[in-house]
C-alpha atoms as a PDB file:
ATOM      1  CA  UNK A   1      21.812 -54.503 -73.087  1.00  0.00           C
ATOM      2  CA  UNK A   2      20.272 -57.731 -71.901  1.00  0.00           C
ATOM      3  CA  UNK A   3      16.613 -58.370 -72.239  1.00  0.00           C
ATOM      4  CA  UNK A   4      14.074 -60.617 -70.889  1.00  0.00           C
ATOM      5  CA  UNK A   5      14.898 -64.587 -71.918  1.00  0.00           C
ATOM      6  CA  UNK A   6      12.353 -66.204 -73.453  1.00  0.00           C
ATOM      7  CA  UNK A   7      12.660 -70.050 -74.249  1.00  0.00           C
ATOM      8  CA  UNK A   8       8.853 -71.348 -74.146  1.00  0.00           C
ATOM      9  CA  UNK A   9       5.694 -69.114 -73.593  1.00  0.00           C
ATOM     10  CA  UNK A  10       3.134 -71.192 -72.670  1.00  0.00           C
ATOM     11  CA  UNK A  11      -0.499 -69.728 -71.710  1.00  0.00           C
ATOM     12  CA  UNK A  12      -3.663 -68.386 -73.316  1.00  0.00           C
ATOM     13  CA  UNK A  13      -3.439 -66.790 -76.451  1.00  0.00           C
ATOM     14  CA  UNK A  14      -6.384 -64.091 -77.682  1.00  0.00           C
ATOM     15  CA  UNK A  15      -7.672 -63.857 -81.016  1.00  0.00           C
ATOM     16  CA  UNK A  16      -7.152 -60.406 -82.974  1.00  0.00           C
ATOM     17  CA  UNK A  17      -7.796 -61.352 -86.786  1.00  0.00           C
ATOM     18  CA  UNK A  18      -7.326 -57.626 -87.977  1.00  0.00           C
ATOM     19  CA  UNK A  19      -4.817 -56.839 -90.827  1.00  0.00           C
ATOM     20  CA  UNK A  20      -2.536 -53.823 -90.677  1.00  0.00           C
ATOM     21  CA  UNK A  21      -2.816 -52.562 -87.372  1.00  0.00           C
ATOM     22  CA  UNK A  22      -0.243 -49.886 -87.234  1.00  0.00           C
ATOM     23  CA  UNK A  23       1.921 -48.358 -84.229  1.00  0.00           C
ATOM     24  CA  UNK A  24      -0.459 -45.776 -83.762  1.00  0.00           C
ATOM     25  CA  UNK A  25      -3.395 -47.938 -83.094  1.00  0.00           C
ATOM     26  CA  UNK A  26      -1.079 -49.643 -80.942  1.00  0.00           C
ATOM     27  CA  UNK A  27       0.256 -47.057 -79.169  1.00  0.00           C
ATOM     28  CA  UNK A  28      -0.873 -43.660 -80.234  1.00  0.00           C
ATOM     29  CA  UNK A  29       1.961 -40.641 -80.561  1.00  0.00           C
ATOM     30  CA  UNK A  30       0.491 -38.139 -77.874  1.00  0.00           C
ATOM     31  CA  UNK A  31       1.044 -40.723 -74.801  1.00  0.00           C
ATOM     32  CA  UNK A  32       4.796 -41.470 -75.893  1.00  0.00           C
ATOM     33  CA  UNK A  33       5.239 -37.752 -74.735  1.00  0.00           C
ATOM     34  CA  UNK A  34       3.757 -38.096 -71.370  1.00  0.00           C
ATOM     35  CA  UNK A  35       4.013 -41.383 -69.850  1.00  0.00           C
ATOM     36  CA  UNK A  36       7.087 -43.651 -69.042  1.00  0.00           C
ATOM     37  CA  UNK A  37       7.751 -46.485 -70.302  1.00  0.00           C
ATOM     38  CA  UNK A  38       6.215 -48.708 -67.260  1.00  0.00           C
ATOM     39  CA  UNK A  39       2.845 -46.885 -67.806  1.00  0.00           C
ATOM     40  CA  UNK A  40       2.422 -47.865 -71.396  1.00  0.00           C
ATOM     41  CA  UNK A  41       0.496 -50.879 -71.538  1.00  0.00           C
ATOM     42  CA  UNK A  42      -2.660 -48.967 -70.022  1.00  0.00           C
ATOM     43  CA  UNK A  43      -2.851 -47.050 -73.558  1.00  0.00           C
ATOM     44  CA  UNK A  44      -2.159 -50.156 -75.506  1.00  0.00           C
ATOM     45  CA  UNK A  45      -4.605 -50.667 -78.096  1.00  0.00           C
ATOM     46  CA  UNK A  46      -6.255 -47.855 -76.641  1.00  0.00           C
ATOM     47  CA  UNK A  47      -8.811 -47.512 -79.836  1.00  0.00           C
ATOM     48  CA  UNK A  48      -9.935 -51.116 -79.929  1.00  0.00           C
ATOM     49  CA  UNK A  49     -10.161 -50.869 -76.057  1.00  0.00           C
ATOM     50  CA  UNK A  50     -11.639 -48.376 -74.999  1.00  0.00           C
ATOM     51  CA  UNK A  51     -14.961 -46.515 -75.507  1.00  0.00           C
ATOM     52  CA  UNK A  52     -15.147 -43.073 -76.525  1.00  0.00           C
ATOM     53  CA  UNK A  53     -16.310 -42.383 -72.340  1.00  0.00           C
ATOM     54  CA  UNK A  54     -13.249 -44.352 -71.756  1.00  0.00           C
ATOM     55  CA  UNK A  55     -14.680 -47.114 -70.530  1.00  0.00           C
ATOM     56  CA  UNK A  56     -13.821 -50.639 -71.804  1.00  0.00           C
ATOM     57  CA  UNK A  57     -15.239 -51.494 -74.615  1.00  0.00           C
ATOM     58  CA  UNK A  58     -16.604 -55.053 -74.391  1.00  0.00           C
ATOM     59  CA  UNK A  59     -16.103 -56.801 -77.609  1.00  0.00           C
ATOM     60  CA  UNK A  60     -12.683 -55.801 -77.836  1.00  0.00           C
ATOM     61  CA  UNK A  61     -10.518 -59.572 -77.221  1.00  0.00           C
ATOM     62  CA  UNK A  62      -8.557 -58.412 -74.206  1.00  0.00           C
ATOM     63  CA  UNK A  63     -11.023 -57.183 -72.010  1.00  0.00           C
ATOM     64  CA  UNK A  64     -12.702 -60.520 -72.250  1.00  0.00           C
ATOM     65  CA  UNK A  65     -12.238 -63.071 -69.920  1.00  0.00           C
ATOM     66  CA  UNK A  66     -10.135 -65.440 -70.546  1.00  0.00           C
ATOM     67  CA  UNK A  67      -8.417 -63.769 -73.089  1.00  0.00           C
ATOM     68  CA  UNK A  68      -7.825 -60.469 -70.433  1.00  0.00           C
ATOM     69  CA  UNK A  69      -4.558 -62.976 -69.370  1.00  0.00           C
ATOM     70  CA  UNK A  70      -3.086 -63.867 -72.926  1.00  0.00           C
ATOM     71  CA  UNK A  71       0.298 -63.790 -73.333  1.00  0.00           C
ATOM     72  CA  UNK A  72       0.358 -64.739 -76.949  1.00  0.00           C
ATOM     73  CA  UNK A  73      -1.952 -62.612 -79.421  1.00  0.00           C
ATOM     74  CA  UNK A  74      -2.896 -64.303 -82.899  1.00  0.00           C
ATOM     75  CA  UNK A  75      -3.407 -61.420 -85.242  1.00  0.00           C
ATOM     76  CA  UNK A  76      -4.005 -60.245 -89.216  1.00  0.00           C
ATOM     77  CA  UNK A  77      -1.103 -59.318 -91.441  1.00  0.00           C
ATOM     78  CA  UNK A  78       1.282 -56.437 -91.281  1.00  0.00           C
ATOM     79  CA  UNK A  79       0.623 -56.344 -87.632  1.00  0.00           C
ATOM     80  CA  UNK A  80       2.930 -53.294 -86.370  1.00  0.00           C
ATOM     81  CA  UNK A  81       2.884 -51.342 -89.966  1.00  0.00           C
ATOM     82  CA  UNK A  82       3.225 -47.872 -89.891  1.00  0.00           C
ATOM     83  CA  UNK A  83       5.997 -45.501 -87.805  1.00  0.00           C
ATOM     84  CA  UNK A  84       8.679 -47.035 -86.034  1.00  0.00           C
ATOM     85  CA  UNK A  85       8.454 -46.219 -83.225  1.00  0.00           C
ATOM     86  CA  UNK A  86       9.987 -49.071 -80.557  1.00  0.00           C
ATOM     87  CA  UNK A  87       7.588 -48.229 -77.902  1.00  0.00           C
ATOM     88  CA  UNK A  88       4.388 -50.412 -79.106  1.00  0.00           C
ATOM     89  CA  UNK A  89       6.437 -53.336 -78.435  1.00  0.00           C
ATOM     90  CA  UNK A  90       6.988 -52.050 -75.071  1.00  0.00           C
ATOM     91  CA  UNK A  91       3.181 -51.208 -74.957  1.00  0.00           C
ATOM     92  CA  UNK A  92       2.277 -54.950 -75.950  1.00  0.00           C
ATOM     93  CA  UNK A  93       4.562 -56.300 -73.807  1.00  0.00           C
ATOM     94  CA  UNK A  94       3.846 -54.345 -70.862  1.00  0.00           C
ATOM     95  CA  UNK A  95       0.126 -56.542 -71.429  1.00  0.00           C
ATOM     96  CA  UNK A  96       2.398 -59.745 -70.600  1.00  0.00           C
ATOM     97  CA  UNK A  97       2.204 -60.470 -74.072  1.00  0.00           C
ATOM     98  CA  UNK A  98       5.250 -62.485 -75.204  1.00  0.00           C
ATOM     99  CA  UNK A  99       4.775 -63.878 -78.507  1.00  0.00           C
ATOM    100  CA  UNK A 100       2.808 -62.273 -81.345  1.00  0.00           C
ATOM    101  CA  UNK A 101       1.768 -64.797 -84.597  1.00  0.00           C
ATOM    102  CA  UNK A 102       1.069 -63.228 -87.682  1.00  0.00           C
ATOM    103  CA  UNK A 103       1.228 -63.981 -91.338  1.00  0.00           C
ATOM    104  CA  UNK A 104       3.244 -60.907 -92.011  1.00  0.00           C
ATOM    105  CA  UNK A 105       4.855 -58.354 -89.682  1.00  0.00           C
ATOM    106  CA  UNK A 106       5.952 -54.186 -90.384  1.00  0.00           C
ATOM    107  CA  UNK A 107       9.531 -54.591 -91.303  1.00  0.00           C
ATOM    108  CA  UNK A 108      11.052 -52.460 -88.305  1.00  0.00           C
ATOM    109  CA  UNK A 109       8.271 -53.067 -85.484  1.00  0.00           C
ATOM    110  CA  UNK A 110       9.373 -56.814 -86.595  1.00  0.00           C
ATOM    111  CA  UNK A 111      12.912 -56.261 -85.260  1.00  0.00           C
ATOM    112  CA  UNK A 112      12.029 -54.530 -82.350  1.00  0.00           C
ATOM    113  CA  UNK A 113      10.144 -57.047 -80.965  1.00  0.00           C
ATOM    114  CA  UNK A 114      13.426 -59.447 -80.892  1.00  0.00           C
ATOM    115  CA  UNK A 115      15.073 -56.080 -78.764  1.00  0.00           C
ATOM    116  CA  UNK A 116      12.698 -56.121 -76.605  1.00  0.00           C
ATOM    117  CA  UNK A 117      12.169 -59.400 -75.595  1.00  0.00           C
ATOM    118  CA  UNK A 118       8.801 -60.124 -77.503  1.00  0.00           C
ATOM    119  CA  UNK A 119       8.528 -63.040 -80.315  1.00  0.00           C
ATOM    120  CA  UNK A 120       7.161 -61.857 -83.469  1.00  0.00           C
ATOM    121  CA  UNK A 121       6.262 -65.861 -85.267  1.00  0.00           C
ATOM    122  CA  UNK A 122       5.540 -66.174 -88.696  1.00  0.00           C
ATOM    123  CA  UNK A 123       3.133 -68.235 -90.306  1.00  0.00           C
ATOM    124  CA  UNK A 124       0.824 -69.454 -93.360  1.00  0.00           C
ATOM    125  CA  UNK A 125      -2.146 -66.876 -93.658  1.00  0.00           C
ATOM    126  CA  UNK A 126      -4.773 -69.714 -93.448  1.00  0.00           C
ATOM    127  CA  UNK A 127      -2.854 -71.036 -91.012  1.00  0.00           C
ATOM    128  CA  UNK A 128      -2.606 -68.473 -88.482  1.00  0.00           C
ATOM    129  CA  UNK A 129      -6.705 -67.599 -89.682  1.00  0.00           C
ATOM    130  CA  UNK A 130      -7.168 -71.399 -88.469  1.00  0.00           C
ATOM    131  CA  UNK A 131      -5.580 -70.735 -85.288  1.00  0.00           C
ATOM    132  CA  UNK A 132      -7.632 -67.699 -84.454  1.00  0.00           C
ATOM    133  CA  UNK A 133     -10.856 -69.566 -85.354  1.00  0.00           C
ATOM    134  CA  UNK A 134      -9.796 -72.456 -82.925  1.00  0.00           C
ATOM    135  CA  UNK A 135      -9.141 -69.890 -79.725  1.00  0.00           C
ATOM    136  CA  UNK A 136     -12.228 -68.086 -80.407  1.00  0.00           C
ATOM    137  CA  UNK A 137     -14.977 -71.024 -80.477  1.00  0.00           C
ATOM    138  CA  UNK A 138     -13.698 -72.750 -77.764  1.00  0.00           C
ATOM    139  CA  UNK A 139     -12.785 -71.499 -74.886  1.00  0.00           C
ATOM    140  CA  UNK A 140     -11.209 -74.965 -74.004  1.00  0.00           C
ATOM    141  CA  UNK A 141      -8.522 -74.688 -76.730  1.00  0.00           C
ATOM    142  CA  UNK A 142      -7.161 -70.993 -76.028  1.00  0.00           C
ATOM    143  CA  UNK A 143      -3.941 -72.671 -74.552  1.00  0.00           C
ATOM    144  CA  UNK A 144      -0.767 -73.170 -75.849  1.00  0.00           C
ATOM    145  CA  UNK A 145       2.664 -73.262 -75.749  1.00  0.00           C
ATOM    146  CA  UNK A 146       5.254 -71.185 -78.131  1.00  0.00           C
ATOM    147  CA  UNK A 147       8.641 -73.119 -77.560  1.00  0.00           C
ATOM    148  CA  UNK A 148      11.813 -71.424 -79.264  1.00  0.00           C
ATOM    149  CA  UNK A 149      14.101 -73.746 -78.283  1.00  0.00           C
ATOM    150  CA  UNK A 150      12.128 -76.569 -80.647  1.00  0.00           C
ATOM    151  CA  UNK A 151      10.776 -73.930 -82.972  1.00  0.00           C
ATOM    152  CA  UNK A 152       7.598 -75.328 -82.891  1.00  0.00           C
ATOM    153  CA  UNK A 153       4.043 -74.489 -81.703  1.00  0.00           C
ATOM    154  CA  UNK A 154       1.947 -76.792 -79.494  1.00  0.00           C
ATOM    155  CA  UNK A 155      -2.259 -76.510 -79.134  1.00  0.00           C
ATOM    156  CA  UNK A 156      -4.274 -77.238 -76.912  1.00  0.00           C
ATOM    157  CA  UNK A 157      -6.148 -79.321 -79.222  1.00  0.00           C
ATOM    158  CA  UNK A 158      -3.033 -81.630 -80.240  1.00  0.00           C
ATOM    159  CA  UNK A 159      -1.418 -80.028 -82.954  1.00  0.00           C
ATOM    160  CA  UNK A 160       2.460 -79.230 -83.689  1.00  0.00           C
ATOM    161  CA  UNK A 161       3.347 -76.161 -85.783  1.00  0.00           C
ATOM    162  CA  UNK A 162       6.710 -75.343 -86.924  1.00  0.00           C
ATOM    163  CA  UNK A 163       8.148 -72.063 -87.233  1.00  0.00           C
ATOM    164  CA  UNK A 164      11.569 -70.394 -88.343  1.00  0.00           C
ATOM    165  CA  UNK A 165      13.590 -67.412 -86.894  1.00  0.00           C
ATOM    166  CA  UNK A 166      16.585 -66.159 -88.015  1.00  0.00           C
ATOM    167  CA  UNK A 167      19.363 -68.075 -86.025  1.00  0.00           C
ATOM    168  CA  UNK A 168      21.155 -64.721 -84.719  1.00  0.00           C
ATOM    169  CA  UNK A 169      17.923 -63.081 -83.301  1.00  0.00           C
ATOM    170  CA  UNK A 170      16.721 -66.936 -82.249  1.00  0.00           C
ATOM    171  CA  UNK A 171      20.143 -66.289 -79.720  1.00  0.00           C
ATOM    172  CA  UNK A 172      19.051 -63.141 -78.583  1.00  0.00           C
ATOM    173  CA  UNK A 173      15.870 -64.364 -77.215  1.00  0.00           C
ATOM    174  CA  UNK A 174      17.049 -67.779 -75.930  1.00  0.00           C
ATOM    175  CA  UNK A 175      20.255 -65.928 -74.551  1.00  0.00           C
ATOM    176  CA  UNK A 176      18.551 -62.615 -73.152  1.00  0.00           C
ATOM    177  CA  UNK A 177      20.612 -60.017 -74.933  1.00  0.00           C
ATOM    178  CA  UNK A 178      20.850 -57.613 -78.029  1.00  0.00           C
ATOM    179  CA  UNK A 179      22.666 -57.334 -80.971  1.00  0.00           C
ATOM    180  CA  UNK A 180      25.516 -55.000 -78.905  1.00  0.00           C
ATOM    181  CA  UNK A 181      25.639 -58.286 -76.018  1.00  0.00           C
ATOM    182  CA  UNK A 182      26.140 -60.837 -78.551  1.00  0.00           C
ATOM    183  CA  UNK A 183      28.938 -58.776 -80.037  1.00  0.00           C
ATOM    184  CA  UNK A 184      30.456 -58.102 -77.337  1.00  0.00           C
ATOM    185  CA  UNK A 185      30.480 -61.559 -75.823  1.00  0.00           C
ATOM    186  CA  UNK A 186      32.819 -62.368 -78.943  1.00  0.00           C
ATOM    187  CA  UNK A 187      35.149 -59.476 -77.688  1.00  0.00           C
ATOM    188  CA  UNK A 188      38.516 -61.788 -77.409  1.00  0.00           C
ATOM    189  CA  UNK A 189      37.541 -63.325 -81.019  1.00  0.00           C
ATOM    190  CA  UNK A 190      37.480 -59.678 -82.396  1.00  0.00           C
ATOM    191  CA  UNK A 191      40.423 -58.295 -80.683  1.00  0.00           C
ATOM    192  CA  UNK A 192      42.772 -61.556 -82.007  1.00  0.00           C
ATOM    193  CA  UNK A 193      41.396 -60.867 -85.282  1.00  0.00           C
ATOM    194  CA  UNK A 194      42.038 -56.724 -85.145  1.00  0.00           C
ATOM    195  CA  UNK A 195      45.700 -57.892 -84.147  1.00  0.00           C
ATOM    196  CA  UNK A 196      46.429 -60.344 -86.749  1.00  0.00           C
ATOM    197  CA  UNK A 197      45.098 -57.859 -89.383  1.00  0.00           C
ATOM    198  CA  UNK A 198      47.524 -54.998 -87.647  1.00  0.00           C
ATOM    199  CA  UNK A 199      50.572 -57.561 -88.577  1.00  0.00           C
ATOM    200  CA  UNK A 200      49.353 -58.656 -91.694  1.00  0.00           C
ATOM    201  CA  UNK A 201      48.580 -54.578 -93.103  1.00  0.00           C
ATOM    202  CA  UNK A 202      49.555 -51.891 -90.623  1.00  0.00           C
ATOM    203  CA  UNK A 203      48.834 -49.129 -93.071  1.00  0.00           C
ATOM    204  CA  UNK A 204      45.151 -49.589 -92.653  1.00  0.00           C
ATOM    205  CA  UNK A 205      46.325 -48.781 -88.853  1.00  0.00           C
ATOM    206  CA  UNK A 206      47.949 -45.857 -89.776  1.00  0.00           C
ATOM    207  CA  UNK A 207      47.357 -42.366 -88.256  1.00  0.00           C
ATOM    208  CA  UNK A 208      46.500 -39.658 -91.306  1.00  0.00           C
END
């Protein structure tokens, strides 16, 4: 399956310093069962968003300007905890968001984000904490790009981060495709192999 490339995310990127928001804040169950996928991001953080009238609820980062545009969110740790259900990355990145930063991720939502064409970044808890400070007082530093290729993060008010990602899933994102694409990309490698192995010990190859 191929997936949307991403290589460097540059744009405005919205404070969210909350720890352990799960999938269900992100996404809750009930609308998984109603609404394709392309209707998502409407729900997304629905919670935090919304008012219990349903009307937006004003403190709440993306519905204020500028931070309604963000395609990076800075958030708390064990962002994506909980169920694992795939669909609040495709909630989150039906907002445009790109590349969440967090000191710590949930283990599966974590993976699912490189699937689905989203950049989960890991950093330093006082670090990321710093960053989400920065975007919040001043509206002239909510900028910045995210650049894979580098591994590195560069704000608006001069500095360089670095990051790490694992150099497999750093492929899929900089090459557009899953785990199932990059293996089969290697398809001629795997067949030599298979047929090299057949010579060297048929009876694995043979019928019961």
């Amino acid at each position: 399956m191929t997936i949307d490339k991403l290589a460097v995310v540059e744009g405005i990127a919205a404070p969210l310093p909350l720890a352990n928001i799960d999938t269900d804040i992100i996404i809750r169950i009930d609308r998984l069962a109603k609404l394709p996928r392309a209707e998502l991001a409407r729900f997304a953080f629905e919670a935090l968003r919304y008012a219990p009238d349903g009307s937006e609820n004003p403190a709440f980062v993306l519905n204020r300007p500028p931070f309604r545009d963000a395609r990076i969110l800075v958030t708390g740790e064990n962002f994506g905890c909980g169920s694992s259900r795939e669909m609040a990355v495709w909630a989150i990145s039906g907002l445009g968001i790109r590349v969440v930063i967090a000191p710590s991720f949930g283990e599966i939502f974590y993976a699912n984000c490189f699937q689905n064409g989203v950049l989960p970044v890991v950093l330093a808890a006082a670090t990321v904490a710093g960053i989400a400070r920065r975007i919040d007082s001043d509206p002239r530093m909510v900028r910045m790009a995210v650049d894979l290729e580098r591994c590195e993060i560069r704000t608006a008010w001069g500095e360089t981060i670095p990051f790490t990602v694992e150099t497999l899933r750093r492929q899929m994102l900089l090459e557009g495709a899953d785990e199932i694409a990059l293996t089969l990309a290697r398809e001629s490698a795997i067949s030599a192999f298979q047929a090299r192995d057949r010579e060297q010990r048929p009876w694995i190859y043979e019928a019961p």
